[in-house]
PDB file of N, CA and C in Angstrom:
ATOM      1  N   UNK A   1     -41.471  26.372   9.818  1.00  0.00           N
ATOM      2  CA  UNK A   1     -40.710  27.382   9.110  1.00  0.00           C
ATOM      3  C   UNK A   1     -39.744  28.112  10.037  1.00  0.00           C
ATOM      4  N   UNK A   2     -39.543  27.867  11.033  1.00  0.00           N
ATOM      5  CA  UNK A   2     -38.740  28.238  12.335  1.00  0.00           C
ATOM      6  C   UNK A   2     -36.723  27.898  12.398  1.00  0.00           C
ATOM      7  N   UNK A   3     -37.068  27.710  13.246  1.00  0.00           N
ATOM      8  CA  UNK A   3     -35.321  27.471  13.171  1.00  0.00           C
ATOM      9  C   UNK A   3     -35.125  25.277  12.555  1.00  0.00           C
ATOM     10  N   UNK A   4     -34.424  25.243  12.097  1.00  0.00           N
ATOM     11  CA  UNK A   4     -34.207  23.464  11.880  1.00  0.00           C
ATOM     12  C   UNK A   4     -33.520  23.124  12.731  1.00  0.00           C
ATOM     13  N   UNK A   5     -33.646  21.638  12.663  1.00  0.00           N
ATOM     14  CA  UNK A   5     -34.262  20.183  13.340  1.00  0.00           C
ATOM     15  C   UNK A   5     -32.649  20.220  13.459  1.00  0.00           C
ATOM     16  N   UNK A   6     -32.246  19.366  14.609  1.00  0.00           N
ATOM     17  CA  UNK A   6     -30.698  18.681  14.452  1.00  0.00           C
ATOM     18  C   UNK A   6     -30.666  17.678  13.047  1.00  0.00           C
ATOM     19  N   UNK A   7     -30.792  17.015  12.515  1.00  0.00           N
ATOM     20  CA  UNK A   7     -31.088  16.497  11.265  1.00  0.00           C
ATOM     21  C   UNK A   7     -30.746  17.450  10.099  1.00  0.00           C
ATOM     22  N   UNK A   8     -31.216  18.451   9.925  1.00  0.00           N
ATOM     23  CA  UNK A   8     -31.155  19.441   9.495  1.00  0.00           C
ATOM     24  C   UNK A   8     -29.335  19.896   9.512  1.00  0.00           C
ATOM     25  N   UNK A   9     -28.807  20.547  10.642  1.00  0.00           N
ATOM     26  CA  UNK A   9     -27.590  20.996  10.640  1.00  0.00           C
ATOM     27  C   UNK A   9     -26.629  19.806  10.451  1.00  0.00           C
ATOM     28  N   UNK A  10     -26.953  18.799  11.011  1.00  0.00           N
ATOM     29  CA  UNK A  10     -25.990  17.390  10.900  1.00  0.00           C
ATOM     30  C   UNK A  10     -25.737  17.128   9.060  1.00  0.00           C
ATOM     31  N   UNK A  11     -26.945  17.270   8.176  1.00  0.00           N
ATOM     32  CA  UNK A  11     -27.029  17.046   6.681  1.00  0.00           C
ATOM     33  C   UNK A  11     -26.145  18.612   6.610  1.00  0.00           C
ATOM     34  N   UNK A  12     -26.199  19.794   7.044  1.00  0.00           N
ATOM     35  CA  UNK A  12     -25.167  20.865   6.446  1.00  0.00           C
ATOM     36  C   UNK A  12     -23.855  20.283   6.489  1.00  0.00           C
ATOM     37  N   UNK A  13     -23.669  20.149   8.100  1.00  0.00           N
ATOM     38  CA  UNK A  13     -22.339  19.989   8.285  1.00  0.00           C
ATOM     39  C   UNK A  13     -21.588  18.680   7.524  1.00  0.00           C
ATOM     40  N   UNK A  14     -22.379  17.708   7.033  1.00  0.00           N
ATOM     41  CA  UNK A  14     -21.816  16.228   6.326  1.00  0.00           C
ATOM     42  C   UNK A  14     -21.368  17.346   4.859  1.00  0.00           C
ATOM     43  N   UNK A  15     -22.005  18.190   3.932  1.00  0.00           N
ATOM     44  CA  UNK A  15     -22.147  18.527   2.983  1.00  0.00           C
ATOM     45  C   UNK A  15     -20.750  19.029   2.858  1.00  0.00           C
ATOM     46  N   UNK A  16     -20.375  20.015   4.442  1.00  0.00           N
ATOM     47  CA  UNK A  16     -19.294  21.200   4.363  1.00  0.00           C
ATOM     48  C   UNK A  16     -18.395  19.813   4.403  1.00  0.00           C
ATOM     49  N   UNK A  17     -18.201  19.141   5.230  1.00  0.00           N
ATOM     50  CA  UNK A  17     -17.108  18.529   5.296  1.00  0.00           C
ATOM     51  C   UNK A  17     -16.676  17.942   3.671  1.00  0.00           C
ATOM     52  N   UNK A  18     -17.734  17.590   3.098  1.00  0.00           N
ATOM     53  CA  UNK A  18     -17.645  16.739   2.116  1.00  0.00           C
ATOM     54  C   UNK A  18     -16.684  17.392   0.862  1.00  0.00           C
ATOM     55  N   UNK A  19     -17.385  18.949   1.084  1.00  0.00           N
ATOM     56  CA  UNK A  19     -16.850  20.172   0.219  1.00  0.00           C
ATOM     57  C   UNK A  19     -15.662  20.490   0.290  1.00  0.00           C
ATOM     58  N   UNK A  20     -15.081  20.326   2.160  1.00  0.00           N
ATOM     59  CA  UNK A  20     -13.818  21.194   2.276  1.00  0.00           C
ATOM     60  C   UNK A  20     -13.226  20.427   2.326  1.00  0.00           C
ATOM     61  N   UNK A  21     -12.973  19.608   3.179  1.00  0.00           N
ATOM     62  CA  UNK A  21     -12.510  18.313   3.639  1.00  0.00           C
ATOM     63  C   UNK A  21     -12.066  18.578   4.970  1.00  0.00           C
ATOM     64  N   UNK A  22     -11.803  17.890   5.791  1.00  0.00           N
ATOM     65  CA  UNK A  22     -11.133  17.985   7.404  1.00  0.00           C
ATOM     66  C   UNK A  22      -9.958  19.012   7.388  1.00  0.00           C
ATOM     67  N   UNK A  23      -9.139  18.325   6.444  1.00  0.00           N
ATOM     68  CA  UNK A  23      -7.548  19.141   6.867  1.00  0.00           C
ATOM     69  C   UNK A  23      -7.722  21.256   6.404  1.00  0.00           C
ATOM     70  N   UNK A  24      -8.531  21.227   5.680  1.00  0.00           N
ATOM     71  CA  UNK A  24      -8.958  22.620   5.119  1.00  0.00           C
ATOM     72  C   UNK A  24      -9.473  23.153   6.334  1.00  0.00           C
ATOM     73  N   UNK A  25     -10.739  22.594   6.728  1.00  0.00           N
ATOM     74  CA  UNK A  25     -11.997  23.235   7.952  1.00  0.00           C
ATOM     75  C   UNK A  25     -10.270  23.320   9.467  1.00  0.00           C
ATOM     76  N   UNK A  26      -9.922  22.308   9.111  1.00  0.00           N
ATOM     77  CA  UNK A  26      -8.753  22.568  10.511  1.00  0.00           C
ATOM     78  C   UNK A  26      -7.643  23.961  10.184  1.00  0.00           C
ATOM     79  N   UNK A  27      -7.548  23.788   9.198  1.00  0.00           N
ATOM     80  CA  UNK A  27      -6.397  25.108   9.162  1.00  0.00           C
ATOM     81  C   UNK A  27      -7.358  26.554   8.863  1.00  0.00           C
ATOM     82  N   UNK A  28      -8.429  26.652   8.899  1.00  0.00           N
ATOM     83  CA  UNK A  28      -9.391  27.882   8.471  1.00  0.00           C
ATOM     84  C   UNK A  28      -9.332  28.375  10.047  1.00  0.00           C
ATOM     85  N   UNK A  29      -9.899  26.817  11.078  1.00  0.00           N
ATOM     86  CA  UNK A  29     -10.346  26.882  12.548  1.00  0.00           C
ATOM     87  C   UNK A  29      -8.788  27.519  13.179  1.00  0.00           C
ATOM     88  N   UNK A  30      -7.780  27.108  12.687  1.00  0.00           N
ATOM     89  CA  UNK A  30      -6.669  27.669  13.383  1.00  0.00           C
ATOM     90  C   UNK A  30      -6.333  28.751  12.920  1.00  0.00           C
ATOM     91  N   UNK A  31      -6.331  29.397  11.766  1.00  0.00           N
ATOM     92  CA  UNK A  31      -6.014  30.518  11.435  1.00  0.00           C
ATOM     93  C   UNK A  31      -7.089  31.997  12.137  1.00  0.00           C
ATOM     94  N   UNK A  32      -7.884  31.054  12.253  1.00  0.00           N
ATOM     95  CA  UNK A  32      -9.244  32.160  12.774  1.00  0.00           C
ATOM     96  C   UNK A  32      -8.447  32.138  14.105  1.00  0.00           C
ATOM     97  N   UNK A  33      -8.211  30.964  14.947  1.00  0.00           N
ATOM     98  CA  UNK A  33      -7.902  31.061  16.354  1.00  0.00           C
ATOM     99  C   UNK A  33      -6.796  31.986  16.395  1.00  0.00           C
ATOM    100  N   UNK A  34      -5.624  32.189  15.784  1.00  0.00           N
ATOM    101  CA  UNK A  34      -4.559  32.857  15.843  1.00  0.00           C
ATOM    102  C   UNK A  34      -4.813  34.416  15.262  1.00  0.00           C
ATOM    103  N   UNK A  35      -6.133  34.455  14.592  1.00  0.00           N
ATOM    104  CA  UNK A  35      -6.372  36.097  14.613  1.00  0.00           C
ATOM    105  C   UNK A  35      -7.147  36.376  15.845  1.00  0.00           C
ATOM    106  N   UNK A  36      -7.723  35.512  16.877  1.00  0.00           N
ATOM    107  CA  UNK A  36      -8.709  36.426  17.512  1.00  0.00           C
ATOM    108  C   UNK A  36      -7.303  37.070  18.369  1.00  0.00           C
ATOM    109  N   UNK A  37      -5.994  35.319  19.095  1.00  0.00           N
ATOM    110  CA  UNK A  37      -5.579  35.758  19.828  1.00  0.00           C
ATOM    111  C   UNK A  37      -4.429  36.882  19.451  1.00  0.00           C
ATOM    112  N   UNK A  38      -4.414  37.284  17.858  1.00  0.00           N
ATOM    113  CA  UNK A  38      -3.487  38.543  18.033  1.00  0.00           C
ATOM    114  C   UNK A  38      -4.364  40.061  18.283  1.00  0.00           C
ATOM    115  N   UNK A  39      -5.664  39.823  18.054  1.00  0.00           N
ATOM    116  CA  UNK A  39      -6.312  40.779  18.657  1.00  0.00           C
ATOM    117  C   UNK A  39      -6.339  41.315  19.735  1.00  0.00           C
ATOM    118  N   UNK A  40      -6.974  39.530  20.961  1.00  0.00           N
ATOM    119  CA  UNK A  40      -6.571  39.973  22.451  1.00  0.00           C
ATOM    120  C   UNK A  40      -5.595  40.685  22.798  1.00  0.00           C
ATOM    121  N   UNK A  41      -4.307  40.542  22.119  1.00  0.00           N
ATOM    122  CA  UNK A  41      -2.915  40.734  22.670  1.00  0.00           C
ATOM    123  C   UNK A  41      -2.642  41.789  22.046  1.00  0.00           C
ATOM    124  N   UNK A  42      -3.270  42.744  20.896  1.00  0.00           N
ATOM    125  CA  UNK A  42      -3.099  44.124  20.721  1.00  0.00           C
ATOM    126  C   UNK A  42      -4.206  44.506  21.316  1.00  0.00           C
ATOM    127  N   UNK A  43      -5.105  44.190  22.102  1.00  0.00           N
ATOM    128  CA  UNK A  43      -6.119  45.543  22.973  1.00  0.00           C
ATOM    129  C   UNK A  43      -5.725  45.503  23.990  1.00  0.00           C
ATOM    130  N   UNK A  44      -4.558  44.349  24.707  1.00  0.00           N
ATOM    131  CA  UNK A  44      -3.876  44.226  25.975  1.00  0.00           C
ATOM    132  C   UNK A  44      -2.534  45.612  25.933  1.00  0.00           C
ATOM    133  N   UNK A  45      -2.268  45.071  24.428  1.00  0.00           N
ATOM    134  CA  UNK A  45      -1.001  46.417  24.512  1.00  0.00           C
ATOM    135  C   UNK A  45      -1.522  47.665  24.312  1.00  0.00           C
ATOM    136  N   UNK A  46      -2.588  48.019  23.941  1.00  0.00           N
ATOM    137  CA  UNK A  46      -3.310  48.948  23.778  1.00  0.00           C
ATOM    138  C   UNK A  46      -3.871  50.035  25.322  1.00  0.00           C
ATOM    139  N   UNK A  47      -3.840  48.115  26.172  1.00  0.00           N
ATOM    140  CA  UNK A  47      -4.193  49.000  27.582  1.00  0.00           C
ATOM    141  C   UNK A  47      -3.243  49.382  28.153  1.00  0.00           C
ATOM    142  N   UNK A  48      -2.370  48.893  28.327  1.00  0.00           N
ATOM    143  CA  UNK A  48      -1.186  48.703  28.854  1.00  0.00           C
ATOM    144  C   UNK A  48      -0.182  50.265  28.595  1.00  0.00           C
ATOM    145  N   UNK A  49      -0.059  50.372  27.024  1.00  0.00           N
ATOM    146  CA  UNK A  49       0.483  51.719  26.537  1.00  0.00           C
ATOM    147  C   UNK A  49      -0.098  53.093  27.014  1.00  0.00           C
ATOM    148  N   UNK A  50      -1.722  52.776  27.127  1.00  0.00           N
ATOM    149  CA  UNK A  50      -2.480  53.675  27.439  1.00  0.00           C
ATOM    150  C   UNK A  50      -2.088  54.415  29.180  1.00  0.00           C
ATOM    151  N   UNK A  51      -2.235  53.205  30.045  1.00  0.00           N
ATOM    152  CA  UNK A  51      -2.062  53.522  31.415  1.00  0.00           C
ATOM    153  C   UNK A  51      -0.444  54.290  31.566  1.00  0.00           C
ATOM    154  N   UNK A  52       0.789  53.447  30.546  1.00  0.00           N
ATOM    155  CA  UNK A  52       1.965  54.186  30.858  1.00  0.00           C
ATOM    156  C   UNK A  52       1.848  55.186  30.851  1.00  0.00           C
ATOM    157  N   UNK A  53       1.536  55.693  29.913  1.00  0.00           N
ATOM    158  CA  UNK A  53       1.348  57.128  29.134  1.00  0.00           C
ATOM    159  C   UNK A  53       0.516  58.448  30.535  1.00  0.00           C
ATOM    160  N   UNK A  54      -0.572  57.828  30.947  1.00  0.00           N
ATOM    161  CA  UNK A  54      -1.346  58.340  31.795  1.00  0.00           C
ATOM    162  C   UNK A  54       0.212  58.354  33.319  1.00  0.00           C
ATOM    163  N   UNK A  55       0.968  57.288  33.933  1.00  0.00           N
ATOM    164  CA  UNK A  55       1.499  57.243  34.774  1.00  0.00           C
ATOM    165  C   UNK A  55       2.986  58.237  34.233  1.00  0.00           C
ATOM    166  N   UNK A  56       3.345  58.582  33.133  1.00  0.00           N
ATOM    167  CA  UNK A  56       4.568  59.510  32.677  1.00  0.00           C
ATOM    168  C   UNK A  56       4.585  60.981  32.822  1.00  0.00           C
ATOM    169  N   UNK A  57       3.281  61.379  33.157  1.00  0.00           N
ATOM    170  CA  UNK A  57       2.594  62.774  33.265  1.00  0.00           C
ATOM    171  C   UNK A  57       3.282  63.265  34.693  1.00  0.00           C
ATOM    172  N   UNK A  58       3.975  64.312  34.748  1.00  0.00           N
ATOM    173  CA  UNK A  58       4.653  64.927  36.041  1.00  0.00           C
ATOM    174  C   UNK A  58       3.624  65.981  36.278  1.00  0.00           C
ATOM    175  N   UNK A  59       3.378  65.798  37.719  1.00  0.00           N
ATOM    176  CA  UNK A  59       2.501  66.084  38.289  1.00  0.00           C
ATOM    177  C   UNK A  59       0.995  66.689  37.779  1.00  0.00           C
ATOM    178  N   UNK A  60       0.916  65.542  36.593  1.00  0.00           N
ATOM    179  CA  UNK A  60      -0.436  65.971  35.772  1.00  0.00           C
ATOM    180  C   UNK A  60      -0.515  67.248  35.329  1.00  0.00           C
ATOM    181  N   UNK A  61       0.674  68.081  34.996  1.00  0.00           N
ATOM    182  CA  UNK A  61       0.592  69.479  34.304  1.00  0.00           C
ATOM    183  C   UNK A  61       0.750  69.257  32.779  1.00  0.00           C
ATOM    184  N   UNK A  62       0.169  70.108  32.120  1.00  0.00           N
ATOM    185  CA  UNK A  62       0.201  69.908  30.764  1.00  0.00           C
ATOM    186  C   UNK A  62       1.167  71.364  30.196  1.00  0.00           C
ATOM    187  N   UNK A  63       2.437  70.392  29.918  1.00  0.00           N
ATOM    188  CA  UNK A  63       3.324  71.529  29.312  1.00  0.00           C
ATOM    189  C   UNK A  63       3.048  72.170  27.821  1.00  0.00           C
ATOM    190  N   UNK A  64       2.952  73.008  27.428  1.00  0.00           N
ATOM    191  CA  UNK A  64       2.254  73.695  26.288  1.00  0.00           C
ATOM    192  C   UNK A  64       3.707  74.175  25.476  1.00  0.00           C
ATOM    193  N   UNK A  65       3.910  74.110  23.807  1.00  0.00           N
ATOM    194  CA  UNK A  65       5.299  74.982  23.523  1.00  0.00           C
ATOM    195  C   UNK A  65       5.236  75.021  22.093  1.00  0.00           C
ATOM    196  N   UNK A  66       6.266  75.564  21.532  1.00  0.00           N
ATOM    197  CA  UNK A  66       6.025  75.751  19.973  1.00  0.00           C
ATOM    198  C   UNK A  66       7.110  74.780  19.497  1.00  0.00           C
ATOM    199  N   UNK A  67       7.407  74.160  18.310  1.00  0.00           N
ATOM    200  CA  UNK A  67       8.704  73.280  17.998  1.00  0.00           C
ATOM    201  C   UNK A  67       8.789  74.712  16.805  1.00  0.00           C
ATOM    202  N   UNK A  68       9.940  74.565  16.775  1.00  0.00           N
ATOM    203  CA  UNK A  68      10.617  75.761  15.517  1.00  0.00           C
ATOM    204  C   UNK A  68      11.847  74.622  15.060  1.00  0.00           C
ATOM    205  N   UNK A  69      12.086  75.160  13.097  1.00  0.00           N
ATOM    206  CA  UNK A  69      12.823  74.389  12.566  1.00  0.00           C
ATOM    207  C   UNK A  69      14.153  75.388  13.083  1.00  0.00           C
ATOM    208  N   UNK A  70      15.485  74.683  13.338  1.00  0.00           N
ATOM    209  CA  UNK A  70      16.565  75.193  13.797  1.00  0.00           C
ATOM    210  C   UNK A  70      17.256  75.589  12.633  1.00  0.00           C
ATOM    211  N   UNK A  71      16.689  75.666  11.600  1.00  0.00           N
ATOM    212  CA  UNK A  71      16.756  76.139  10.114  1.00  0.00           C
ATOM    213  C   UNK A  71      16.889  77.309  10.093  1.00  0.00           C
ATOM    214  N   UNK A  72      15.419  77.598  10.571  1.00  0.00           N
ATOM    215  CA  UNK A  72      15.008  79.102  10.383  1.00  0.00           C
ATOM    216  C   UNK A  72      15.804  79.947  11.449  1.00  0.00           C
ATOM    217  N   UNK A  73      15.884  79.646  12.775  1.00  0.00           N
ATOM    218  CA  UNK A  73      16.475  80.359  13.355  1.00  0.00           C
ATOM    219  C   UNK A  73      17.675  81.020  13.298  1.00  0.00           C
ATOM    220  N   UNK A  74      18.742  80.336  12.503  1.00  0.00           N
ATOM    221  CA  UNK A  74      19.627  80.864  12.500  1.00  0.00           C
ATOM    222  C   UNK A  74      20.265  81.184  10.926  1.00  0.00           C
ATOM    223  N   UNK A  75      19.500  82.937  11.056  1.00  0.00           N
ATOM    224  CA  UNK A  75      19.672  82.956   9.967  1.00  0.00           C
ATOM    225  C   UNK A  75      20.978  83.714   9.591  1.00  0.00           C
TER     226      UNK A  75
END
């Protein structure tokens, strides 16, 4: 009652193929491949944006200020 036999997964996998067919299971396998690698490549820009951001800071002071609409001011 444990995990199954190679026999076992070999009869799944004949079934899936039989179901999907090759050219289906190939474009599922590539579409999956082309989401992981747009993932990699947004947590790369993710690092990447992050560190600029950290290196744009002049002399690590944190400037503090109010934005006002130039509306109001001039009234």
């Amino acid at each position: 009652m444990g995990s199954f036999s190679i026999w076992h997964w070999l009869i799944v996998l004949i079934v899936v193929l039989l179901i999907f067919g090759t050219k289906k299971l190939r474009n599922v396998g590539q579409d999956m491949g082309a989401a992981v690698k747009g993932f990699k490549d947004g947590m790369k820009d993710d690092a990447n944006a992050a560190k600029t951001a950290d290196t744009q800071q002049i002399g690590g002071q944190t400037i503090e200020g109010e934005v006002k609409d130039k509306s109001q001011t001039r009234a």
